[in-house]
N, C-alpha and C. Protein backbone atom coordinates (compact mmCIF):
# COMPACT_ATOMS: atom_id res chain seq x y z
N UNK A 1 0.82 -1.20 0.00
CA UNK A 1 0.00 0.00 0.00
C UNK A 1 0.87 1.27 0.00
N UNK A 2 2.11 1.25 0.84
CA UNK A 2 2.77 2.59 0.41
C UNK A 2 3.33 2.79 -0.38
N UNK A 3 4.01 1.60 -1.40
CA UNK A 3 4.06 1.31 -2.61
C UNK A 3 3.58 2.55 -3.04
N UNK A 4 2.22 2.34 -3.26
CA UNK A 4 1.13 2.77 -4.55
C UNK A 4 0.87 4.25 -4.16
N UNK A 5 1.10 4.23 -2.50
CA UNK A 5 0.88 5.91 -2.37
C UNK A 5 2.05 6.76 -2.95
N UNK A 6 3.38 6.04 -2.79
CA UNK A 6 4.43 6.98 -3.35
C UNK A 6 4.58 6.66 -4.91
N UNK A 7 3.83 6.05 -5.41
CA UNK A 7 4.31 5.88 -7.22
C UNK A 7 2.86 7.19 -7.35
N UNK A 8 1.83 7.19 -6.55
CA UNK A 8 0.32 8.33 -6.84
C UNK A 8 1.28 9.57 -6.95
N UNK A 9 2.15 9.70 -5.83
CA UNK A 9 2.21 10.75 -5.14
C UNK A 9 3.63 11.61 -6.17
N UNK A 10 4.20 11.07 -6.56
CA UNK A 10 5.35 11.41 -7.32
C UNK A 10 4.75 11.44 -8.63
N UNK A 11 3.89 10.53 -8.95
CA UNK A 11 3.58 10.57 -10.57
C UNK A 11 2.43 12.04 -10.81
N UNK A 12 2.04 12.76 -9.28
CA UNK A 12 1.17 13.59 -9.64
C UNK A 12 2.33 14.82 -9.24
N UNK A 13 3.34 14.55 -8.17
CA UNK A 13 4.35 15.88 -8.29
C UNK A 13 4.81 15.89 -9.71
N UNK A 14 5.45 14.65 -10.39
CA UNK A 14 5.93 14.98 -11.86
C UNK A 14 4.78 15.47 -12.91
N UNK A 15 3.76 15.29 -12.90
CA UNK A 15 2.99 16.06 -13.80
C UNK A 15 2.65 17.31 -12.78
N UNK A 16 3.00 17.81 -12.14
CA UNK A 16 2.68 19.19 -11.61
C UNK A 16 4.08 19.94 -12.19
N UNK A 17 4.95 19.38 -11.96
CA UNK A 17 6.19 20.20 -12.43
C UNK A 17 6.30 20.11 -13.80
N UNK A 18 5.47 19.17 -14.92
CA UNK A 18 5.64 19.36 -16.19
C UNK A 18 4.65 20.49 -16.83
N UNK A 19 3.68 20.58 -15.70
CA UNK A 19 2.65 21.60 -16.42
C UNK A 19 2.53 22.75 -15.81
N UNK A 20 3.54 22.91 -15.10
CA UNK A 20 4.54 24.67 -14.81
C UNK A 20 5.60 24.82 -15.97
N UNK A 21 6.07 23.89 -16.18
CA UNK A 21 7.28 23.93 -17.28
C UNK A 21 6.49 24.44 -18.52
N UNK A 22 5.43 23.29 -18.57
CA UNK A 22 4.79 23.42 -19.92
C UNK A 22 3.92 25.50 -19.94
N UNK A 23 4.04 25.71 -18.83
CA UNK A 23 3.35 26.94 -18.79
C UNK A 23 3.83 28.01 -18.97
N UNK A 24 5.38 28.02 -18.32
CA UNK A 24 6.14 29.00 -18.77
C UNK A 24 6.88 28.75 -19.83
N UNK A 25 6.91 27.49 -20.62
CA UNK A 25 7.05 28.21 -22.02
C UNK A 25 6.22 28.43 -23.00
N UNK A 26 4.68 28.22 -22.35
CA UNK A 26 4.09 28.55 -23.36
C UNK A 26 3.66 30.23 -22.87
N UNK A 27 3.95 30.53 -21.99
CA UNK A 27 3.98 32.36 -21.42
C UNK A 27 5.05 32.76 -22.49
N UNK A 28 6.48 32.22 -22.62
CA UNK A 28 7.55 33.13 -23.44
C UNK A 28 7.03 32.82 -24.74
N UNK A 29 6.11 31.67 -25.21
CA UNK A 29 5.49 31.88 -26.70
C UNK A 29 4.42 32.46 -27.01
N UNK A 30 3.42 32.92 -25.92
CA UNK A 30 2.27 33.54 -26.76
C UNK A 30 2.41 34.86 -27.09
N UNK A 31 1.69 35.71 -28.09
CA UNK A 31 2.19 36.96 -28.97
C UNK A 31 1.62 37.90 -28.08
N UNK A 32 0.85 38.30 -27.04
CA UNK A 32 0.49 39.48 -26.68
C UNK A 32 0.22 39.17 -24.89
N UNK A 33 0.32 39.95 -24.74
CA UNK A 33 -0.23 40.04 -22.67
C UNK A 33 -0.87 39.21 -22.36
N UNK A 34 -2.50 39.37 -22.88
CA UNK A 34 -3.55 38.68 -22.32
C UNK A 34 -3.04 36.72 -22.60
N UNK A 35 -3.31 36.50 -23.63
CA UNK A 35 -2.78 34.88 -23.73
C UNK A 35 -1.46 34.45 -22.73
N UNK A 36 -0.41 35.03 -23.09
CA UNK A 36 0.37 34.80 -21.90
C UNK A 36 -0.10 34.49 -20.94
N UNK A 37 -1.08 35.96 -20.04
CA UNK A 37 -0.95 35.52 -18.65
C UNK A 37 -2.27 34.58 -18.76
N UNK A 38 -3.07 34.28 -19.77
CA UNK A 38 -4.11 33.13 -19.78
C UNK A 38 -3.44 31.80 -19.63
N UNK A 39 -2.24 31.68 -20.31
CA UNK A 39 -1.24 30.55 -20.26
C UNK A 39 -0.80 30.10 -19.09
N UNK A 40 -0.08 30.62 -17.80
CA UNK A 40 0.56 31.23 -16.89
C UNK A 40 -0.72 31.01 -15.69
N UNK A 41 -1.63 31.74 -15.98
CA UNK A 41 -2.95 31.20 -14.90
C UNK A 41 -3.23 30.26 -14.69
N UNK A 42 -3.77 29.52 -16.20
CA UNK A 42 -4.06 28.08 -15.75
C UNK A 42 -3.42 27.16 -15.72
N UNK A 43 -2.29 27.06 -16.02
CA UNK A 43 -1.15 26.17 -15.49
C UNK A 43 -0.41 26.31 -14.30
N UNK A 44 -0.26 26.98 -14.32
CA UNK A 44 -0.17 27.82 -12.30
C UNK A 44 -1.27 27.11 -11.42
N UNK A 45 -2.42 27.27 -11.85
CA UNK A 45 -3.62 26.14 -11.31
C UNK A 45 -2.98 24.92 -10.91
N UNK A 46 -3.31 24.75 -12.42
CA UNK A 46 -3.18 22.71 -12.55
C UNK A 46 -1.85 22.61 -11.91
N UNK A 47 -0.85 23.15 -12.20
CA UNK A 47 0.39 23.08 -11.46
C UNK A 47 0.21 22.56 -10.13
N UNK A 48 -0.39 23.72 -9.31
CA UNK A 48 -0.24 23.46 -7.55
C UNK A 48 -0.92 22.88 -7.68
N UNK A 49 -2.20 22.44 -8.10
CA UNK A 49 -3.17 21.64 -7.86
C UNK A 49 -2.45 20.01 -7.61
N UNK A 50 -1.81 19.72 -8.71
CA UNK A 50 -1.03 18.32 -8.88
C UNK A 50 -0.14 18.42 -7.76
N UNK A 51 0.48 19.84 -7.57
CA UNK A 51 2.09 19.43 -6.98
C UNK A 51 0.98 19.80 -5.24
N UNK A 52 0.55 19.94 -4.72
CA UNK A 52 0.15 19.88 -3.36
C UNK A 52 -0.74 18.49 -3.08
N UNK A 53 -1.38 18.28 -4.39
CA UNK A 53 -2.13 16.79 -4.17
C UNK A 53 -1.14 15.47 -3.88
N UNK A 54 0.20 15.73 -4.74
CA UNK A 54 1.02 14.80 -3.96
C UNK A 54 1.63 14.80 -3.06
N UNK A 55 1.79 15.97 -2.54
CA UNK A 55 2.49 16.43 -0.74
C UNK A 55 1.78 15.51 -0.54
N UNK A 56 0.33 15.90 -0.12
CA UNK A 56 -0.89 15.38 0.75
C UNK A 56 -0.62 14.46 0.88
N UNK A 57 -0.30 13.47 -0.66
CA UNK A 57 -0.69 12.47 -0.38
C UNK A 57 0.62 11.53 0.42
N UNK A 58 2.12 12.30 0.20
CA UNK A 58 3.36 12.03 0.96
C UNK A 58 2.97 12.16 2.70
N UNK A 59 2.23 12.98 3.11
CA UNK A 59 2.32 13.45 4.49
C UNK A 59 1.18 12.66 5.06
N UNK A 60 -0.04 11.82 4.23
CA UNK A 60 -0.83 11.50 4.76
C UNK A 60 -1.65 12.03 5.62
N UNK A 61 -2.31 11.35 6.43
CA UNK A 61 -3.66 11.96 7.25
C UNK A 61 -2.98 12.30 8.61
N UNK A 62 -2.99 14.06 8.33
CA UNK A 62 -2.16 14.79 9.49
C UNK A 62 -2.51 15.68 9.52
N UNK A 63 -1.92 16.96 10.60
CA UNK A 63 -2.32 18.49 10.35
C UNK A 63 -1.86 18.74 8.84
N UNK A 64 -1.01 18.47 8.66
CA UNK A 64 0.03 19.09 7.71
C UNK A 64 -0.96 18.84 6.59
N UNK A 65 -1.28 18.06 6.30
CA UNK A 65 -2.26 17.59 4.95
C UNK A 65 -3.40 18.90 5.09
N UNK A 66 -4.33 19.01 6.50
CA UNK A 66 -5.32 19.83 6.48
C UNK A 66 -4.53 21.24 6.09
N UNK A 67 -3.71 21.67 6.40
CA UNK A 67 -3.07 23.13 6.63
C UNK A 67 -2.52 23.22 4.61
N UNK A 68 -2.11 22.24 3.79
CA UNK A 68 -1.88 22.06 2.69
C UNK A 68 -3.24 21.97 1.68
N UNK A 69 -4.53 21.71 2.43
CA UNK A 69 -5.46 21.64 1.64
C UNK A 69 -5.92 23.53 1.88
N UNK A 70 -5.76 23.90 3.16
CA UNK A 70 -5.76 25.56 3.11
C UNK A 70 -5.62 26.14 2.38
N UNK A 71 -3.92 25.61 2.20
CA UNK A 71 -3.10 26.66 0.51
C UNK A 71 -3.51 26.10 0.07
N UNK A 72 -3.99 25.02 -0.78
CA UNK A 72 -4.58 24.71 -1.95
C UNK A 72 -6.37 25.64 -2.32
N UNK A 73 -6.59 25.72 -0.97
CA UNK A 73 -7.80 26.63 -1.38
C UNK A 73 -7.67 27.98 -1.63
N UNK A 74 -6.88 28.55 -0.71
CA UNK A 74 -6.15 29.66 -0.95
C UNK A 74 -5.75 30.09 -2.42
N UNK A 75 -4.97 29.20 -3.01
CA UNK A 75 -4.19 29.37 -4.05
C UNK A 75 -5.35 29.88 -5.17
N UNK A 76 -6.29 28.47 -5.08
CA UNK A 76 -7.27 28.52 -5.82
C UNK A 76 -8.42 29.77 -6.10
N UNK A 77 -7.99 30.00 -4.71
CA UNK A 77 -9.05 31.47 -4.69
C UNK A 77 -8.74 32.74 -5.09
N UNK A 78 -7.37 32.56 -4.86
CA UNK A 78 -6.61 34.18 -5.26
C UNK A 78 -6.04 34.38 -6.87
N UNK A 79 -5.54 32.98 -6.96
CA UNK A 79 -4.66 33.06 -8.62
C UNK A 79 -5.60 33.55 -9.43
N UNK A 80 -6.95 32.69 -9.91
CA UNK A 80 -7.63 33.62 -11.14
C UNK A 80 -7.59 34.76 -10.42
N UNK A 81 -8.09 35.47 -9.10
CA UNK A 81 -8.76 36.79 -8.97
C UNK A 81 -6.86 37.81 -9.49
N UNK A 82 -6.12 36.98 -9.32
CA UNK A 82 -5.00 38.32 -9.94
C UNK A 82 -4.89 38.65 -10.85
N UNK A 83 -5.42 37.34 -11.59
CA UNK A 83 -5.33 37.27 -13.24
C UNK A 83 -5.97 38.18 -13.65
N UNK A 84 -7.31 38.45 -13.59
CA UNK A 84 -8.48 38.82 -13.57
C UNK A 84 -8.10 40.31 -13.00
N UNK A 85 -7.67 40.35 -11.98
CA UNK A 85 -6.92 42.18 -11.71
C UNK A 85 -5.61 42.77 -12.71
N UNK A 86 -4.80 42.24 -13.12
CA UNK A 86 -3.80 42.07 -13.72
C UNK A 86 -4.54 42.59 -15.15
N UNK A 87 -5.40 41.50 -15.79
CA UNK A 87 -5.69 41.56 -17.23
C UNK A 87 -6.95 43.25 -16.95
N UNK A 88 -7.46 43.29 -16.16
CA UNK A 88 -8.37 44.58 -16.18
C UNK A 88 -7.22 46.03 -15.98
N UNK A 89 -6.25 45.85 -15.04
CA UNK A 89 -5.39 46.93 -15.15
C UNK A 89 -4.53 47.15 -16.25
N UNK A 90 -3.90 46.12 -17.18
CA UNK A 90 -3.70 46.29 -18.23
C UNK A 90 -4.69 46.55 -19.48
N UNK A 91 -5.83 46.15 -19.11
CA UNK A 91 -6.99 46.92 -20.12
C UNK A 91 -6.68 48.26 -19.89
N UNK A 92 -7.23 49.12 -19.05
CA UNK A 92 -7.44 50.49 -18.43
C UNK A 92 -5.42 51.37 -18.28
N UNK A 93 -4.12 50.25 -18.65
CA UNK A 93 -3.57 51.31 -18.82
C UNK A 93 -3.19 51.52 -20.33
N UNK A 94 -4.46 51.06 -21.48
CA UNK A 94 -4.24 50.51 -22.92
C UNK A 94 -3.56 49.92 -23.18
N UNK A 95 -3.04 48.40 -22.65
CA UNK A 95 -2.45 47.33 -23.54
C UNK A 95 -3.78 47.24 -24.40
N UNK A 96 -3.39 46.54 -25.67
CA UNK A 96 -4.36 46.08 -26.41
C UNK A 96 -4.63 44.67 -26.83
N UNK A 97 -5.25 43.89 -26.76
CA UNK A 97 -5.15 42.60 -27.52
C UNK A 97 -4.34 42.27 -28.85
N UNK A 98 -3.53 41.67 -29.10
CA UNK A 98 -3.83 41.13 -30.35
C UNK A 98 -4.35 41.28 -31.50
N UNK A 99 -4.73 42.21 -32.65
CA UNK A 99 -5.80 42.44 -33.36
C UNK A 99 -5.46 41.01 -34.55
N UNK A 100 -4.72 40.74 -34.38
CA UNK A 100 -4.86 39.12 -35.31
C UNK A 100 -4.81 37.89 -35.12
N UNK A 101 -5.25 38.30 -33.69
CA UNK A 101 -5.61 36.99 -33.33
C UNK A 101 -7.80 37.11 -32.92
N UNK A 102 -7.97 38.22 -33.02
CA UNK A 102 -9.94 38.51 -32.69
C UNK A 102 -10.41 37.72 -33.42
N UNK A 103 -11.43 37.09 -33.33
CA UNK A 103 -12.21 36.27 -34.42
C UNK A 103 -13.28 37.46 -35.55
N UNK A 104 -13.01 37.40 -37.20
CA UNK A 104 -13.55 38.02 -37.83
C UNK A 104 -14.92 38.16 -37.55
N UNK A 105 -15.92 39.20 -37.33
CA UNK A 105 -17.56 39.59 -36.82
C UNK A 105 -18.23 39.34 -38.25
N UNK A 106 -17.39 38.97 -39.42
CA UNK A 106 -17.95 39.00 -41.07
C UNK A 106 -18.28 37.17 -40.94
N UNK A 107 -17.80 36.27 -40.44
CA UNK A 107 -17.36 35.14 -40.41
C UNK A 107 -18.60 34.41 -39.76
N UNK A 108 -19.59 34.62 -39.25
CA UNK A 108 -20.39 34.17 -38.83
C UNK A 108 -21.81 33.78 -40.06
């Protein structure tokens, strides 16, 4: 049985650290602000999401697990809302989107 908890628990830290990797390079490839930090958000998510689900599951049924599901709610609660502050303050100091990446309004 602890076997299987440490092959869970590592196989979900290694996909947490591949889909931070995978996030910041897809932040240094997308062409304008907003996609970036759309990139960067939700892999930042899924990231901690994976990489604290396998703490948990390393530390087992303890404080430490409850106090790790905290930051995990935490995390969860604040990351979009920065995104979401971040992408509105860069609206309002005129970054602009992309104009070739908008979907054509003729195209429908």
């Amino acid at each position: 049985m602890a076997l299987a908890l440490d092959i869970a628990s590592w196989a979900l830290l290694t996909l947490g650290g591949l889909a931070m990797l995978v996030g910041g390079i897809g932040a240094l490839r997308m062409p304008d602000l907003y996609t970036r930090m759309h990139a960067a958000g939700v892999t930042d998510s899924m990231g901690a999401i994976l990489v604290i689900a396998g703490i948990m599951l390393q530390a087992g049924l303890s404080l430490a697990t409850i106090k790790l599901g905290l930051i995990l709610l935490f995390l969860l609660l604040t990351s979009p809302t920065a995104s979401n502050a971040l992408a509105a303050a860069a609206l309002v100091a005129g970054a602009k989107p992309d104009a070739k990446r908008q979907p054509d309004d003729n195209s429908a």
